[in-house]
PDB file of N, CA and C in Angstrom:
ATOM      1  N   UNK A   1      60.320-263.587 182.292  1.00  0.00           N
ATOM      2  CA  UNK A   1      61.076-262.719 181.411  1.00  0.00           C
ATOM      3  C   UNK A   1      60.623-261.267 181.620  1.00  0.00           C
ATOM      4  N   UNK A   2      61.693-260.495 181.718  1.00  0.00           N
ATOM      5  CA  UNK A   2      61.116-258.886 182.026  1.00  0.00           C
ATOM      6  C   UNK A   2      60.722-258.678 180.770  1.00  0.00           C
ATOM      7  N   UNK A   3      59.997-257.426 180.855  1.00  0.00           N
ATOM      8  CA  UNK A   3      59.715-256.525 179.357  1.00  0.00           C
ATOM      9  C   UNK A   3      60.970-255.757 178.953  1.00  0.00           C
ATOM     10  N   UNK A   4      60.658-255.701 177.680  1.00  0.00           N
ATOM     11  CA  UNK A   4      61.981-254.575 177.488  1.00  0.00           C
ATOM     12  C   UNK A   4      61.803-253.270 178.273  1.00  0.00           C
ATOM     13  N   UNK A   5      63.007-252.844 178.302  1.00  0.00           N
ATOM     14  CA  UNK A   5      62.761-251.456 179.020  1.00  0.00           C
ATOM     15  C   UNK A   5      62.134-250.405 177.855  1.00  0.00           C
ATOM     16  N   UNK A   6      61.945-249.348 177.568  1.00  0.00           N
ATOM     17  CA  UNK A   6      61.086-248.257 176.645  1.00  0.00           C
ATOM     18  C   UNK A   6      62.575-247.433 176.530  1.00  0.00           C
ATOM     19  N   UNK A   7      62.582-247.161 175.758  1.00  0.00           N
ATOM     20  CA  UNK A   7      63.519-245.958 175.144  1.00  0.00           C
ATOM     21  C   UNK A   7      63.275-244.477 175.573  1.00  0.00           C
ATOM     22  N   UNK A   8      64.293-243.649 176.034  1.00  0.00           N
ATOM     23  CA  UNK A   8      64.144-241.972 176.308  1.00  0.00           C
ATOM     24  C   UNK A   8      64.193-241.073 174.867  1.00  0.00           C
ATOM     25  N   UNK A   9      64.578-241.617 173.767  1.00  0.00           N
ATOM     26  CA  UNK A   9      65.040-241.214 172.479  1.00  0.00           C
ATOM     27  C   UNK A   9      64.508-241.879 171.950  1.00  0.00           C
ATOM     28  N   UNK A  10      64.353-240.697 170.523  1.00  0.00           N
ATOM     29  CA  UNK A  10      63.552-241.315 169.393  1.00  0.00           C
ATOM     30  C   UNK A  10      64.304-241.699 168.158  1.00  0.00           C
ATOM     31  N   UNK A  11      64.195-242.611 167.070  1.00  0.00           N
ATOM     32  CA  UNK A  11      64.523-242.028 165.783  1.00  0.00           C
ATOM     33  C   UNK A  11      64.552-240.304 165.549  1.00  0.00           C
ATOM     34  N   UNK A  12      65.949-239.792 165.154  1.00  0.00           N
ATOM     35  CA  UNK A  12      65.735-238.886 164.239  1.00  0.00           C
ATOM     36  C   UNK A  12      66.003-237.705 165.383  1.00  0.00           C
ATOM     37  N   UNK A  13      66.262-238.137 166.538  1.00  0.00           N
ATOM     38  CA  UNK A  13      66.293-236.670 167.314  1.00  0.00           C
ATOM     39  C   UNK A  13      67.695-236.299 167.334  1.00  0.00           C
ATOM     40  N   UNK A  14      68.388-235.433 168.100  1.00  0.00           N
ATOM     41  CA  UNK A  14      69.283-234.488 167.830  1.00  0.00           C
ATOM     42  C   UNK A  14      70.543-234.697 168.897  1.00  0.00           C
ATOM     43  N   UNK A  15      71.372-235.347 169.439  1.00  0.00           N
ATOM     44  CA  UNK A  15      71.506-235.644 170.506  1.00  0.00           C
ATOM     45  C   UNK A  15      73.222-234.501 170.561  1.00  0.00           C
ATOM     46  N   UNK A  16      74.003-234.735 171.796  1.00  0.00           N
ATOM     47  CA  UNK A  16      75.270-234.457 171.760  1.00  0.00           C
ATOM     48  C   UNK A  16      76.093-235.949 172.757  1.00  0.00           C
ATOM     49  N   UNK A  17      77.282-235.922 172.326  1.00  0.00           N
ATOM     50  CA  UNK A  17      77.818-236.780 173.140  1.00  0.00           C
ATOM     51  C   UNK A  17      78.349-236.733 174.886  1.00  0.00           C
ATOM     52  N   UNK A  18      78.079-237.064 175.803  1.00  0.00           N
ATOM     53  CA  UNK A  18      77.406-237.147 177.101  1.00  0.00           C
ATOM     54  C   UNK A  18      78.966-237.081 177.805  1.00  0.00           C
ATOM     55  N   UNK A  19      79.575-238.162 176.933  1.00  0.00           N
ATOM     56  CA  UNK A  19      81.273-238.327 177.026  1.00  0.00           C
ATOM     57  C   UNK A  19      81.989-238.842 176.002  1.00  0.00           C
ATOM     58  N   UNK A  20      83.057-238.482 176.564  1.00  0.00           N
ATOM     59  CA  UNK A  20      84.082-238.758 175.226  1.00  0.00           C
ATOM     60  C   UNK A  20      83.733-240.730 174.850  1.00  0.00           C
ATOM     61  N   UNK A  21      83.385-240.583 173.402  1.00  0.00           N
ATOM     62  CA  UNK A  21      83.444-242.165 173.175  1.00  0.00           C
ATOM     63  C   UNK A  21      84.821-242.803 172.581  1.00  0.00           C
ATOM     64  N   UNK A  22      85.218-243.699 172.860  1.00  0.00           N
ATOM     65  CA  UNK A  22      86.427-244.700 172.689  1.00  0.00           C
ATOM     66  C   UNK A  22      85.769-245.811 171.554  1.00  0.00           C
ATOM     67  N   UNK A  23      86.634-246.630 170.593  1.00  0.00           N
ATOM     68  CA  UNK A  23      86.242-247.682 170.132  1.00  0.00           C
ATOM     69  C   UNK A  23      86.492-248.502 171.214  1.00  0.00           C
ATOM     70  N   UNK A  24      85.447-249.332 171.292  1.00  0.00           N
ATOM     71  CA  UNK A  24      85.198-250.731 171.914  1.00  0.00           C
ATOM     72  C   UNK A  24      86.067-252.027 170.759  1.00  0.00           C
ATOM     73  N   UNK A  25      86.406-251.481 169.892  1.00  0.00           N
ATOM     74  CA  UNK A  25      86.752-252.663 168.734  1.00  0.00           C
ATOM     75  C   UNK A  25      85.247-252.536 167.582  1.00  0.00           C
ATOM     76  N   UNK A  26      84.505-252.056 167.861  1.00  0.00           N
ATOM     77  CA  UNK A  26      83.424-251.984 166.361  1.00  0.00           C
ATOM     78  C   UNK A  26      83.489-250.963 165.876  1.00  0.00           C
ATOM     79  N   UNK A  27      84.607-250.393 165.922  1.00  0.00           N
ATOM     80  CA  UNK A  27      85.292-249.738 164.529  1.00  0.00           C
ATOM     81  C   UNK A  27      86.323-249.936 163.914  1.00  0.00           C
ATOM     82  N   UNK A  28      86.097-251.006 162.981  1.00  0.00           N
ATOM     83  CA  UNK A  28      87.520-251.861 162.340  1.00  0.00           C
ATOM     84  C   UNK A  28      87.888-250.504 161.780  1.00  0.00           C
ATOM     85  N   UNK A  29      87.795-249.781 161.342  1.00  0.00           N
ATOM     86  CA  UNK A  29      89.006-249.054 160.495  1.00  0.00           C
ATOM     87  C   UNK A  29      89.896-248.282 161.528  1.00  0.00           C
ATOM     88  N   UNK A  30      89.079-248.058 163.192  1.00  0.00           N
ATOM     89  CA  UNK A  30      89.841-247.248 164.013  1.00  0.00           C
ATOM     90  C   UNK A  30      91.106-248.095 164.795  1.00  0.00           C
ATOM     91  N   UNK A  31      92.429-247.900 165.772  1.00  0.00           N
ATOM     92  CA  UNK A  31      92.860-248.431 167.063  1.00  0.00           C
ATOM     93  C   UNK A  31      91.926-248.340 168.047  1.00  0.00           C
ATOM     94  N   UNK A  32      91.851-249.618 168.543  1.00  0.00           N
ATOM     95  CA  UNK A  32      90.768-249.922 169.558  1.00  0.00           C
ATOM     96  C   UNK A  32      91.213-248.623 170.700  1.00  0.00           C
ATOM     97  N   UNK A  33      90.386-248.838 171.581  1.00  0.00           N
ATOM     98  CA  UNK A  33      90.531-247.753 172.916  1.00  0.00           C
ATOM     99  C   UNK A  33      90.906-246.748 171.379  1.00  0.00           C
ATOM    100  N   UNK A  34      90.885-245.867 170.812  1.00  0.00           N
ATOM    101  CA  UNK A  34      90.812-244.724 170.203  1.00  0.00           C
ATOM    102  C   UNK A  34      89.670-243.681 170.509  1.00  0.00           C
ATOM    103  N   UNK A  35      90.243-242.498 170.357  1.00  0.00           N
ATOM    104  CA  UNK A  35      89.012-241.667 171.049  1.00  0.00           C
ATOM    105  C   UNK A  35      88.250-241.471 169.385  1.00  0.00           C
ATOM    106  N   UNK A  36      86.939-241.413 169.383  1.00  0.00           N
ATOM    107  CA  UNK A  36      86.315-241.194 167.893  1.00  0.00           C
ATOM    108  C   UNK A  36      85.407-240.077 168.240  1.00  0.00           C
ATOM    109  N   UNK A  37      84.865-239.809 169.090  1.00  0.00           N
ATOM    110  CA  UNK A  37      83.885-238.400 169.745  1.00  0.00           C
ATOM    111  C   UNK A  37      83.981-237.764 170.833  1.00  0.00           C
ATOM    112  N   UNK A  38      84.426-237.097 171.147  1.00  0.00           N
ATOM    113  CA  UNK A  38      84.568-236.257 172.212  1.00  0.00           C
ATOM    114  C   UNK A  38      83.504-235.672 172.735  1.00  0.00           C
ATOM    115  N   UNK A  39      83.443-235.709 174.234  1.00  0.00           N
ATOM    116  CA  UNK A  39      82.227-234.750 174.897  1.00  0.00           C
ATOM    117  C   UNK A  39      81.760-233.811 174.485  1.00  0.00           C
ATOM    118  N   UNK A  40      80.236-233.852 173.779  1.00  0.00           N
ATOM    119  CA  UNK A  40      79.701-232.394 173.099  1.00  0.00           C
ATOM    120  C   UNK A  40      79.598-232.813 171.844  1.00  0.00           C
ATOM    121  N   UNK A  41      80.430-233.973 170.923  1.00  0.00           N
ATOM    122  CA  UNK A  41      80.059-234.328 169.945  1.00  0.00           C
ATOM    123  C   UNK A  41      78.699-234.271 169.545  1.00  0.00           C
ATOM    124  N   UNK A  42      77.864-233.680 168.211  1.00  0.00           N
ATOM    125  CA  UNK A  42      76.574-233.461 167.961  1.00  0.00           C
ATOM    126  C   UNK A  42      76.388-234.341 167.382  1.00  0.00           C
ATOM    127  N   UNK A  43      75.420-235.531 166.882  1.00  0.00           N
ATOM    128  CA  UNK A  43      74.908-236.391 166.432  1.00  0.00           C
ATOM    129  C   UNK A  43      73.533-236.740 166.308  1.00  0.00           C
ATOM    130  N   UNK A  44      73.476-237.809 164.999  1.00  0.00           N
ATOM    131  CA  UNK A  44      71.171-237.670 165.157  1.00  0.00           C
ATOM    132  C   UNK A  44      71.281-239.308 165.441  1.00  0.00           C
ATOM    133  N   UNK A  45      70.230-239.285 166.420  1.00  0.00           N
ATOM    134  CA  UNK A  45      69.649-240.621 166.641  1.00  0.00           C
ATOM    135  C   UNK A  45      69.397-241.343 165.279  1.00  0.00           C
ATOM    136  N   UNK A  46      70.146-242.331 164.168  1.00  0.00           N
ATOM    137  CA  UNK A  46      69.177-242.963 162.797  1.00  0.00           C
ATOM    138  C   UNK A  46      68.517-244.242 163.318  1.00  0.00           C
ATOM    139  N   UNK A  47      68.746-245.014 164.363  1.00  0.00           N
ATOM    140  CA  UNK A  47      67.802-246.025 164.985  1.00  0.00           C
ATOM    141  C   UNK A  47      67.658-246.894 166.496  1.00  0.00           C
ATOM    142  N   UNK A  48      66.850-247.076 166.536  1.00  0.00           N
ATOM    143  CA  UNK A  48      66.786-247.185 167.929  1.00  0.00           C
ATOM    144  C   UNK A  48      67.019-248.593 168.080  1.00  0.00           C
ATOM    145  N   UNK A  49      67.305-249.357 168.851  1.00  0.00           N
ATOM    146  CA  UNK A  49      67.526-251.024 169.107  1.00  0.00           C
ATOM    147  C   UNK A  49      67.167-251.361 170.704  1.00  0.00           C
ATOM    148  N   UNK A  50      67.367-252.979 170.513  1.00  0.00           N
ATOM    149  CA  UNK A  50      67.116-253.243 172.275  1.00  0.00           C
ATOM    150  C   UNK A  50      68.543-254.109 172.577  1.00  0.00           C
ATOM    151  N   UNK A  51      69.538-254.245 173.563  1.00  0.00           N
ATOM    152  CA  UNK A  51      70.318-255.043 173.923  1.00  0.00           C
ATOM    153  C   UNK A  51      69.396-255.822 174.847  1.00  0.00           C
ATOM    154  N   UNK A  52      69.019-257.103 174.270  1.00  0.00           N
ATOM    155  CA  UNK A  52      68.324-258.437 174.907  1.00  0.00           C
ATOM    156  C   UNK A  52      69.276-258.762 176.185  1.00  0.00           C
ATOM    157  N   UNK A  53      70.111-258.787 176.413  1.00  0.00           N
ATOM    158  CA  UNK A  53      71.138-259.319 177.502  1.00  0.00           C
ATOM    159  C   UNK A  53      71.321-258.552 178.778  1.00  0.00           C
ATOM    160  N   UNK A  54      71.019-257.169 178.533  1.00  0.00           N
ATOM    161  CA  UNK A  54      71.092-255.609 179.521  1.00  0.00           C
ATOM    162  C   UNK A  54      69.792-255.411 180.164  1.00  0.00           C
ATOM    163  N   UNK A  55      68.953-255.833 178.631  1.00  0.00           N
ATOM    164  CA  UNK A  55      67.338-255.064 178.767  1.00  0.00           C
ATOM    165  C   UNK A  55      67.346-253.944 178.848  1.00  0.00           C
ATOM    166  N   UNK A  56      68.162-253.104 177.733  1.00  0.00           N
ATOM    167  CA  UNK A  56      68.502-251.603 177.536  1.00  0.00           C
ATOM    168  C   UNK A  56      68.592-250.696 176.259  1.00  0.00           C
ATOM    169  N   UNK A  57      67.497-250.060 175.935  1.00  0.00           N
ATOM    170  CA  UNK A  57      67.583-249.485 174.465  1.00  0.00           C
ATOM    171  C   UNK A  57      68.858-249.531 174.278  1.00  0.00           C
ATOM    172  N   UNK A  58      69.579-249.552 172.809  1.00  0.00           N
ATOM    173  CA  UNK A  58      70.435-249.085 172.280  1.00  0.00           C
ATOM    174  C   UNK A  58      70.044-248.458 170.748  1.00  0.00           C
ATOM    175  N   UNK A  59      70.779-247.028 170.602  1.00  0.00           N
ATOM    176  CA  UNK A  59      70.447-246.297 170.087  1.00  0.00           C
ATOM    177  C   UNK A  59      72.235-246.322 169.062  1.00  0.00           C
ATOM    178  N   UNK A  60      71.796-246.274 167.811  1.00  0.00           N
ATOM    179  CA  UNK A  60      72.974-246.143 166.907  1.00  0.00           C
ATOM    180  C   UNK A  60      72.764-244.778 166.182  1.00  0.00           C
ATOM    181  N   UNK A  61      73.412-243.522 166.784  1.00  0.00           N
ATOM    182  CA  UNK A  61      74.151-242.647 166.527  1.00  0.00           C
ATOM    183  C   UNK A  61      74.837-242.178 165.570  1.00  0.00           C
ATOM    184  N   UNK A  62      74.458-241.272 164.384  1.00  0.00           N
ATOM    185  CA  UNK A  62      75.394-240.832 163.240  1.00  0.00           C
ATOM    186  C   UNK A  62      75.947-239.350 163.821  1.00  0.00           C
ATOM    187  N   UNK A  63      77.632-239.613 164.222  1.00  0.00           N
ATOM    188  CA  UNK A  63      78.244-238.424 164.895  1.00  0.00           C
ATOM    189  C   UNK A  63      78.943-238.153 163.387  1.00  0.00           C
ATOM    190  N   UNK A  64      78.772-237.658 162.196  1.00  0.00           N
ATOM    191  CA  UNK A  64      78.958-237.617 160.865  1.00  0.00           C
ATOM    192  C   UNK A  64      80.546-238.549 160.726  1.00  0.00           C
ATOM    193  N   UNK A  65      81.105-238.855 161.618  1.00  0.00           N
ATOM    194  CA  UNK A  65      82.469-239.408 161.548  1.00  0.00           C
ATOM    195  C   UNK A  65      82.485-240.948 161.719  1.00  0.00           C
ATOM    196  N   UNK A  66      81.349-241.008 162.140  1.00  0.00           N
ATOM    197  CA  UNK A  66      81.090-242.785 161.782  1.00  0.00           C
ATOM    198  C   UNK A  66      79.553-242.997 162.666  1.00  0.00           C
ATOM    199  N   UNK A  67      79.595-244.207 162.752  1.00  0.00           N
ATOM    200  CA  UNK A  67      78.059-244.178 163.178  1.00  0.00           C
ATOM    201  C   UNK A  67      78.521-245.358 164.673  1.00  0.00           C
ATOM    202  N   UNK A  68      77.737-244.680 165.526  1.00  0.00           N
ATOM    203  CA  UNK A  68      78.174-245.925 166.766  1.00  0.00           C
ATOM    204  C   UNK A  68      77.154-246.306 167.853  1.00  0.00           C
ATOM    205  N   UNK A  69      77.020-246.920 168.210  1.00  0.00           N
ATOM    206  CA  UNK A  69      76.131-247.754 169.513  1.00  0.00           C
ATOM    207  C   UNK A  69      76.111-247.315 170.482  1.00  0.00           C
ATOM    208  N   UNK A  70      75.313-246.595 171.015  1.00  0.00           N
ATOM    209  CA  UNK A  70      75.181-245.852 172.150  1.00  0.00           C
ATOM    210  C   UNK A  70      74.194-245.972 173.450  1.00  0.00           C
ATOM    211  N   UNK A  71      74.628-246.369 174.839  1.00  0.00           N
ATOM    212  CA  UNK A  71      73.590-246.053 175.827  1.00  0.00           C
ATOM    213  C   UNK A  71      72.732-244.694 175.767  1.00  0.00           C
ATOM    214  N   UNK A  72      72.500-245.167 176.936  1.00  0.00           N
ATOM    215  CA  UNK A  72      71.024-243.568 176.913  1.00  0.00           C
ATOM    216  C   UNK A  72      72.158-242.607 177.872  1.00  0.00           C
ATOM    217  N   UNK A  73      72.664-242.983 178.912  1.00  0.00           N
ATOM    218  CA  UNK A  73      73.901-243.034 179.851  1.00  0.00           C
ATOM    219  C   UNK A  73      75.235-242.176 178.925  1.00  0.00           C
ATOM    220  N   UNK A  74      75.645-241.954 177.859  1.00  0.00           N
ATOM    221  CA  UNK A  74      76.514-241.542 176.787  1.00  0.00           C
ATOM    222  C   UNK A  74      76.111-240.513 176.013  1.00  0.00           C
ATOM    223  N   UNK A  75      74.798-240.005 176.274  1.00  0.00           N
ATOM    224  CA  UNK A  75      74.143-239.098 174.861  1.00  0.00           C
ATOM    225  C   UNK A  75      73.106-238.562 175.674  1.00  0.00           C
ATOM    226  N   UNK A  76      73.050-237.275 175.388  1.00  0.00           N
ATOM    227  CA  UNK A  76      71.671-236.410 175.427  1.00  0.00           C
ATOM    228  C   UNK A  76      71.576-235.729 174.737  1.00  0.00           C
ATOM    229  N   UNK A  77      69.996-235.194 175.007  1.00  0.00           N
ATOM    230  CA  UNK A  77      69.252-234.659 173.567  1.00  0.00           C
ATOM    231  C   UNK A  77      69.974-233.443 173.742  1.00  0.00           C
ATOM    232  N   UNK A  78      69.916-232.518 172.324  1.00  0.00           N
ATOM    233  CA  UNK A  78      70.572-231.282 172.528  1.00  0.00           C
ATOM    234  C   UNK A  78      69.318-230.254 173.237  1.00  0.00           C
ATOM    235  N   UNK A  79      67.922-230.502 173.057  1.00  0.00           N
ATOM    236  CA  UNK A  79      67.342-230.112 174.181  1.00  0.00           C
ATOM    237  C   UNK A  79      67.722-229.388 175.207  1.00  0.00           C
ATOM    238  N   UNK A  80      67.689-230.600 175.712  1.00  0.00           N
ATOM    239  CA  UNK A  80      68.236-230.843 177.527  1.00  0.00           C
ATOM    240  C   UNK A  80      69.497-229.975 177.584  1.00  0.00           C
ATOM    241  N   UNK A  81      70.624-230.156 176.747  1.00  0.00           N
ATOM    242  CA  UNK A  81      71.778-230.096 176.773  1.00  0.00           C
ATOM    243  C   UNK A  81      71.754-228.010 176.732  1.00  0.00           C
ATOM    244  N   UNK A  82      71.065-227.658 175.735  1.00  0.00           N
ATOM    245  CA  UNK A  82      70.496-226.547 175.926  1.00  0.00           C
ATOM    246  C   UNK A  82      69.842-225.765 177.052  1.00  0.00           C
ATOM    247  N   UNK A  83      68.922-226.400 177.578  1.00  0.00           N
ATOM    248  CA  UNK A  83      68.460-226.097 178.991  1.00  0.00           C
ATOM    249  C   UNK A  83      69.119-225.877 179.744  1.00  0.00           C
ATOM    250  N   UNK A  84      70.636-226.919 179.967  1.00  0.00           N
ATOM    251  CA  UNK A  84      71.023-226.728 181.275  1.00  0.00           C
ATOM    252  C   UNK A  84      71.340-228.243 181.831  1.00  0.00           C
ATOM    253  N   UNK A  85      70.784-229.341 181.068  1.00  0.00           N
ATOM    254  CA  UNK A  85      70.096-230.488 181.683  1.00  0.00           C
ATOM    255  C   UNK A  85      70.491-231.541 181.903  1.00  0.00           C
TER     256      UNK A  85
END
């Protein structure tokens, strides 16, 4: 069994959206394929998770318009995003 992989993000940090996010269907109140965040969307990391099946942090995202499941691949810190990065 591998180890989990380690997370790039923390609880509580500051992120923006990497790309435009779509519902996957885990947003019952949205139409699936709906766009809900657009590239640049600002959002805070509220917890970090592991997908057992990927072996890939997943990080759930409050973009104030709903809260959603996010790769590391979809989101960067506003940091970085600041830098240049």
């Amino acid at each position: 069994m591998l180890d989990p992989r380690l997370p790039r993000y923390q609880w509580g940090q500051e992120v923006l959206a990497a790309v435009d996010l779509y519902n996957d269907g885990s947003v019952p109140e949205a139409e699936e394929d709906q766009l809900l965040i657009v590239q640049g969307g600002p959002g805070e990391i509220v917890q970090v998770g592991h997908h057992a099946e990927a072996n890939v942090p997943l990080y759930m995202v409050d973009f104030g318009l709903c809260v959603l499941g996010c790769l590391e691949e979809e989101i960067v810190p506003v940091t970085e995003a600041e830098a240049g990065g």
